[in-house]
C-alpha atoms as a PDB file:
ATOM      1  CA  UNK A   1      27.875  12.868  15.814  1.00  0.00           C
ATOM      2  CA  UNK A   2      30.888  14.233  13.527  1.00  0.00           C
ATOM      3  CA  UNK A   3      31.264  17.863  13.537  1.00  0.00           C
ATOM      4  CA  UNK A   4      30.491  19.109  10.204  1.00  0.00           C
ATOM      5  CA  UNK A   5      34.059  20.279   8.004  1.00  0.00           C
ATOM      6  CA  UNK A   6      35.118  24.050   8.829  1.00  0.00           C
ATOM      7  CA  UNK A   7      37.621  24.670   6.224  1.00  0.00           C
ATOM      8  CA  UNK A   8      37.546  26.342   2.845  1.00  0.00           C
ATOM      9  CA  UNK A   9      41.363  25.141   1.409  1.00  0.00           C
ATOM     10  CA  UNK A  10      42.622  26.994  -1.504  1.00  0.00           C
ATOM     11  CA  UNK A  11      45.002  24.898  -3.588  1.00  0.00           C
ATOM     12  CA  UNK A  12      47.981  25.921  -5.729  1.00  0.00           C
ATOM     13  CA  UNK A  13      51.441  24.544  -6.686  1.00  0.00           C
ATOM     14  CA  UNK A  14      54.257  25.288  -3.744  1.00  0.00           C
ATOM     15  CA  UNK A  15      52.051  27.541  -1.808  1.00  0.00           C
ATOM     16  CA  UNK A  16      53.752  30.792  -1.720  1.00  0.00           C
ATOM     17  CA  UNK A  17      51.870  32.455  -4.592  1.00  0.00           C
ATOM     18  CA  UNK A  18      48.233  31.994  -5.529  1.00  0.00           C
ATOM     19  CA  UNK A  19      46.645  29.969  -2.732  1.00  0.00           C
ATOM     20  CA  UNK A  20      48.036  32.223  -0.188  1.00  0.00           C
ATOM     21  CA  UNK A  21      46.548  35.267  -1.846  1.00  0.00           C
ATOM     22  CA  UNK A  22      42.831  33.530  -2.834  1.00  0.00           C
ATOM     23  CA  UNK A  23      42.978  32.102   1.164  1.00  0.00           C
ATOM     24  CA  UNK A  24      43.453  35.856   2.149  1.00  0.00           C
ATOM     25  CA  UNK A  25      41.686  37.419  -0.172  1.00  0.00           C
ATOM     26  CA  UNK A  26      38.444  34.877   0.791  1.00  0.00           C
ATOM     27  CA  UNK A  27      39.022  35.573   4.783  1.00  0.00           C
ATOM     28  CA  UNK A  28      38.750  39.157   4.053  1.00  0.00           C
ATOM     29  CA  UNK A  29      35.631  38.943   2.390  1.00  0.00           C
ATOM     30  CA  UNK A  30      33.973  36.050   4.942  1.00  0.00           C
ATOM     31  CA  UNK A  31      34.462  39.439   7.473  1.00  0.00           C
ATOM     32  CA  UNK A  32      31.238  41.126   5.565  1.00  0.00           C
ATOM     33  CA  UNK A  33      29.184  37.633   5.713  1.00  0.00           C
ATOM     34  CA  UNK A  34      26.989  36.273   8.213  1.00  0.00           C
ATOM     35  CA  UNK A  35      28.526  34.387  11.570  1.00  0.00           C
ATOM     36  CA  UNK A  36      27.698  31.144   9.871  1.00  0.00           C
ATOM     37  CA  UNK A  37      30.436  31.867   7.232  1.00  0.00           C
ATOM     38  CA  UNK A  38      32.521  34.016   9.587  1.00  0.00           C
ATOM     39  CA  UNK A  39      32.848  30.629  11.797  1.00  0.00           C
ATOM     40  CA  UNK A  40      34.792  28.952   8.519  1.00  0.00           C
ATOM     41  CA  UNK A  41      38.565  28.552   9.019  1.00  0.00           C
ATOM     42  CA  UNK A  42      39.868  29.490   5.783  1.00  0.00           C
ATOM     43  CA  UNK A  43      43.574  28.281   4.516  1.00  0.00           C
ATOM     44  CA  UNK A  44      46.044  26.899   2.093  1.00  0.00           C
ATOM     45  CA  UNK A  45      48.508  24.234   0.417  1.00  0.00           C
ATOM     46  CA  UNK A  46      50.341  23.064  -2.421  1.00  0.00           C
ATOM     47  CA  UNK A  47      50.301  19.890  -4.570  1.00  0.00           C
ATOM     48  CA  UNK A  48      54.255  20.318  -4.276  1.00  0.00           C
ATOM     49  CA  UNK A  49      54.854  22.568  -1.491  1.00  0.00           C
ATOM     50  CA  UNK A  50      57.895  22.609   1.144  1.00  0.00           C
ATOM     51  CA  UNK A  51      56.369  23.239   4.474  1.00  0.00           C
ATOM     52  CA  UNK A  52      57.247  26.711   6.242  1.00  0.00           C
ATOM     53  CA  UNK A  53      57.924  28.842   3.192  1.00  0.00           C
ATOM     54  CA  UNK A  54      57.167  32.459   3.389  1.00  0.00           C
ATOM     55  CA  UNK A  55      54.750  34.035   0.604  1.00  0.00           C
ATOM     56  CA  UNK A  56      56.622  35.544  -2.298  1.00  0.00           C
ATOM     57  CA  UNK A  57      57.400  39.459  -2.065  1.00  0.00           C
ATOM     58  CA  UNK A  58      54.868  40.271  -4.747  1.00  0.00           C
ATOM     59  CA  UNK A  59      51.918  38.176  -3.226  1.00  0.00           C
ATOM     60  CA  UNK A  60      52.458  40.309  -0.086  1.00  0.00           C
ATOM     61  CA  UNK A  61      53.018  43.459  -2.027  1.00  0.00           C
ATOM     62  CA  UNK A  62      49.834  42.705  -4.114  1.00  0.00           C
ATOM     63  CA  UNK A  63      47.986  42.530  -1.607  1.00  0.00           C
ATOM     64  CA  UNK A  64      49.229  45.147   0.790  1.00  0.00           C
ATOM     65  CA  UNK A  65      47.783  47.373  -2.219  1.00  0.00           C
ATOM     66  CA  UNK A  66      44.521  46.412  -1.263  1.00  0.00           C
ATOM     67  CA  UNK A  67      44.662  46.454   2.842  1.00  0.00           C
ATOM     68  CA  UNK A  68      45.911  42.842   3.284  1.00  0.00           C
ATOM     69  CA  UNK A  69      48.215  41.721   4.982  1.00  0.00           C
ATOM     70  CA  UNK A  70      50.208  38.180   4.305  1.00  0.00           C
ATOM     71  CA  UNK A  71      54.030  38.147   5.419  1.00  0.00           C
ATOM     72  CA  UNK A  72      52.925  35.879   8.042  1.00  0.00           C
ATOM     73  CA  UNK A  73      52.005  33.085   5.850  1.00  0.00           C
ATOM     74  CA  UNK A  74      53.636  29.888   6.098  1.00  0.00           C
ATOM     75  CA  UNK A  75      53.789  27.184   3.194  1.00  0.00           C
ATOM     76  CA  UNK A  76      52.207  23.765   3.676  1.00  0.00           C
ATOM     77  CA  UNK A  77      51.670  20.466   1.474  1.00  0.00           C
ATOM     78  CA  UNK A  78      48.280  18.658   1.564  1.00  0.00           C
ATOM     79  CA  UNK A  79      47.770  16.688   4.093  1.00  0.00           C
ATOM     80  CA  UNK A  80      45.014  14.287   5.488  1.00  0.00           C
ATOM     81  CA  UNK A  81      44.405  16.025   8.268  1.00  0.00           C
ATOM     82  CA  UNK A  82      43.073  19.083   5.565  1.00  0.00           C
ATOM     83  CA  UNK A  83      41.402  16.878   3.415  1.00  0.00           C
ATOM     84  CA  UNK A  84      39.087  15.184   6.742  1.00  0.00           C
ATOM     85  CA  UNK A  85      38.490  18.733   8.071  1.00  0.00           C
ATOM     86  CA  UNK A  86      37.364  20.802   4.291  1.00  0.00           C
ATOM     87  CA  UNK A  87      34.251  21.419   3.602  1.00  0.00           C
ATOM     88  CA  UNK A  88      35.475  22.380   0.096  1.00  0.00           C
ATOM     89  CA  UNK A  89      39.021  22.788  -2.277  1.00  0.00           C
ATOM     90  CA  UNK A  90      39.434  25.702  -4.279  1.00  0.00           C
ATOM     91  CA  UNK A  91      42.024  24.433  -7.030  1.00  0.00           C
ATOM     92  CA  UNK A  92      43.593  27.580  -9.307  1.00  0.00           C
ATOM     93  CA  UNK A  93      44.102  25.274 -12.793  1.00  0.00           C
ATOM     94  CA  UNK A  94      42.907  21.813 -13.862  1.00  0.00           C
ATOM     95  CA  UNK A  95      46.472  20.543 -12.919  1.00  0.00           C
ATOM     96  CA  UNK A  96      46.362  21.382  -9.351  1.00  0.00           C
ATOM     97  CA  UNK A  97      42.568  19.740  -9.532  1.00  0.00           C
ATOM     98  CA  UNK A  98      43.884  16.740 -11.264  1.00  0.00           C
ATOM     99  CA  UNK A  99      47.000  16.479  -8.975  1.00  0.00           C
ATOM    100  CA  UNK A 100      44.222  17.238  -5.501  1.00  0.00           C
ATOM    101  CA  UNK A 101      42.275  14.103  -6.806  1.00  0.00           C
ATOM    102  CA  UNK A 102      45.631  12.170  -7.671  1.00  0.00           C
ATOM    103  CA  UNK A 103      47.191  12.148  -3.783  1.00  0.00           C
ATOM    104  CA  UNK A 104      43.887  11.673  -2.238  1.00  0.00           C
ATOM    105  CA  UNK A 105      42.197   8.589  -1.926  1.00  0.00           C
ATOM    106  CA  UNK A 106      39.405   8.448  -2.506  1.00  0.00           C
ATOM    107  CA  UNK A 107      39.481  11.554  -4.756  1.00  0.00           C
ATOM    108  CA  UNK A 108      37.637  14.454  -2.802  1.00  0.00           C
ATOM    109  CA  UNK A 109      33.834  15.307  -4.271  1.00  0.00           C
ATOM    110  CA  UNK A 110      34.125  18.568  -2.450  1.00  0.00           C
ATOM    111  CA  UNK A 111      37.559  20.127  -5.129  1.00  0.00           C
ATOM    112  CA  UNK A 112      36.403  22.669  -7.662  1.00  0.00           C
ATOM    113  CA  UNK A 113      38.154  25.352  -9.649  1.00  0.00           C
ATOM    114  CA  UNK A 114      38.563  28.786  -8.110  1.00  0.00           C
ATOM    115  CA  UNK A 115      36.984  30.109 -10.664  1.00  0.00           C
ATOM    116  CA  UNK A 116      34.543  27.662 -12.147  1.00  0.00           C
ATOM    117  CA  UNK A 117      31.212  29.326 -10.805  1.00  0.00           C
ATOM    118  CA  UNK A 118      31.632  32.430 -12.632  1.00  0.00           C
ATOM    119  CA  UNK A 119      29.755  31.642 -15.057  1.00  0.00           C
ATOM    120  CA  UNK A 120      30.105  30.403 -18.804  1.00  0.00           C
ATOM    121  CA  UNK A 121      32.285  33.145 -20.441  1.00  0.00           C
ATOM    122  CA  UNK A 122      34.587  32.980 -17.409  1.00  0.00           C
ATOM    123  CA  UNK A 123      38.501  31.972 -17.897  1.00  0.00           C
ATOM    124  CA  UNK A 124      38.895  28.569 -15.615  1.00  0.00           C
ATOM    125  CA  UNK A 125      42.429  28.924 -14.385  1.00  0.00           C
ATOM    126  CA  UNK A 126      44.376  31.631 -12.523  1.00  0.00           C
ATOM    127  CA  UNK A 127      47.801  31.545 -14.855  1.00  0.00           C
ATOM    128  CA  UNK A 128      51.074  31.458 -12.328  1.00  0.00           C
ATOM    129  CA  UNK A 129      52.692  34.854 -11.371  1.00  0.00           C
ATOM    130  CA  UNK A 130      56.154  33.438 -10.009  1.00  0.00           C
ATOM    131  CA  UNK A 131      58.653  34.822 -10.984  1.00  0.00           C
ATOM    132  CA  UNK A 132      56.341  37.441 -12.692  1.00  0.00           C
ATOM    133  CA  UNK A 133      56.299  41.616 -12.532  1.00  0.00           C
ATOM    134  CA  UNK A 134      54.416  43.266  -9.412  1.00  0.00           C
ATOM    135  CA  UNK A 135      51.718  43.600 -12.478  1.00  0.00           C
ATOM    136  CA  UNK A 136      51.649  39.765 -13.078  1.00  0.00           C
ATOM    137  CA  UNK A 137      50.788  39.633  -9.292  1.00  0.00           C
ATOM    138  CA  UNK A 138      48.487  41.983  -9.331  1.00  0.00           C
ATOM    139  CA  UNK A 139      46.212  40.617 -12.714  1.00  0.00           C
ATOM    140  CA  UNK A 140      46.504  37.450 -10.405  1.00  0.00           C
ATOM    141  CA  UNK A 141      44.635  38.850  -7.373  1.00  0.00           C
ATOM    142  CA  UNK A 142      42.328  40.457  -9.275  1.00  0.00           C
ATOM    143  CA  UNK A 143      41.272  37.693 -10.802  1.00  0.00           C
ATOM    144  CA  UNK A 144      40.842  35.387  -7.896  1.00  0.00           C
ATOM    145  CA  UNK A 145      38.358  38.654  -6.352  1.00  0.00           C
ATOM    146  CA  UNK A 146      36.166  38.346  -9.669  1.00  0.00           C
ATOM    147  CA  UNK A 147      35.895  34.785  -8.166  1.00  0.00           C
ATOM    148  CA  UNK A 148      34.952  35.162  -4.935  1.00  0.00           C
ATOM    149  CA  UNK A 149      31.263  36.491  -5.193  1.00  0.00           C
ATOM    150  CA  UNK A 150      30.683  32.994  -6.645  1.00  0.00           C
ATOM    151  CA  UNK A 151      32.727  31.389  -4.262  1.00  0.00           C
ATOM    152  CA  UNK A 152      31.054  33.197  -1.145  1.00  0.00           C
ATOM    153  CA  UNK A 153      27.613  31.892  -2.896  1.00  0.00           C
ATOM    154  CA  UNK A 154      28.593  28.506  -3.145  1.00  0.00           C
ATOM    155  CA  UNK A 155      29.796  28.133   0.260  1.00  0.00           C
ATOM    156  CA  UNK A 156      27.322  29.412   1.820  1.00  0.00           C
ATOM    157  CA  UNK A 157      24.973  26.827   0.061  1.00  0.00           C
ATOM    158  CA  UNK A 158      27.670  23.950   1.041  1.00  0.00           C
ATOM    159  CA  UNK A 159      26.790  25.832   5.181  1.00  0.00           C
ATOM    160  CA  UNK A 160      23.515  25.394   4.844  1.00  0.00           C
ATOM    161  CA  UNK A 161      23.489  21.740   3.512  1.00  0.00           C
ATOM    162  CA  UNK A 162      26.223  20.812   6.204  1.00  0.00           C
ATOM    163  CA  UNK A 163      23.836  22.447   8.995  1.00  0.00           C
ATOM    164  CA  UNK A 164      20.639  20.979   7.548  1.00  0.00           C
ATOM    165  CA  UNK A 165      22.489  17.083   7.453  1.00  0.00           C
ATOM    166  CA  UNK A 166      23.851  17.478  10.731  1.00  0.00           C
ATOM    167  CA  UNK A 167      20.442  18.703  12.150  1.00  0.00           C
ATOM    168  CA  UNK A 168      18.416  15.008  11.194  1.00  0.00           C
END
């Protein structure tokens, strides 16, 4: 029997911004969950990323102003290996979504929007800070945390269903 998929994967463009800070940002907030969530391995890529980039300076300062540390984040692309071992894609804009489903084949059921369970009045997309003020980076963070009471939510639903399927 196939272990069941252990990896929430945030998805962004070169992975040195956004995904970085929603994969961090998401680990943090797995610490206050139940082992069954704790247990997740939570990470991140880009759609166009160079492999063993740092995070930008104002992703790291960002979140050091909330108690998180990043600096030791390295860049990666998609690969198959993530794609076999997620049990879901967090994409931060329709492009990244559209560009997920694009390199993939078969185009992964399991890709969403970051911040598409938020509800109807909810902005979809988390606009790119790079290059972008300290402030930029900031509005960017604090956008991905509206997200992740949803997010936390719907993963723990996608647990469940994984553990339920795997016990028949």
């Amino acid at each position: 029997m196939a272990s069941r998929p252990k990896k929430i994967v945030f998805v962004c463009t070169a992975n040195t911004c956004r995904s970085p800070m929603a994969a961090a940002l998401f680990r943090h907030a797995l610490d206050a969950q139940p082992d069954s969530l704790k247990e997740l391995e939570v990470t991140s890529a880009g759609v166009s990323a160079f492999p063993g980039q740092g995070p930008s300076s104002n992703s790291v300062q960002a979140l050091k102003k909330v108690g998180i540390e990043l600096s030791d984040h390295c860049s990666q692309p998609l690969s198959q290996e993530l794609v076999d071992d997620a049990l879901a894609f967090f994409c931060m804009t329709e492009s990244h979504l559209a560009m997920l489903n694009y390199q993939i084949e078969p185009p992964p059921p399991n890709a969403f929007l970051m911040r598409q369970f938020m509800g109807d009045e909810a902005d979809l997309e988390i606009p790119d800070p790079f290059g972008g003020s300290l402030a930029q980076y900031e509005a960017c963070r604090d956008s991905m945390v509206e997200a992740i009471p949803s997010l936390i939510e719907v993963v723990g639903k996608m647990v469940d269903s994984a553990k339920e399927r795997e016990a028949e």
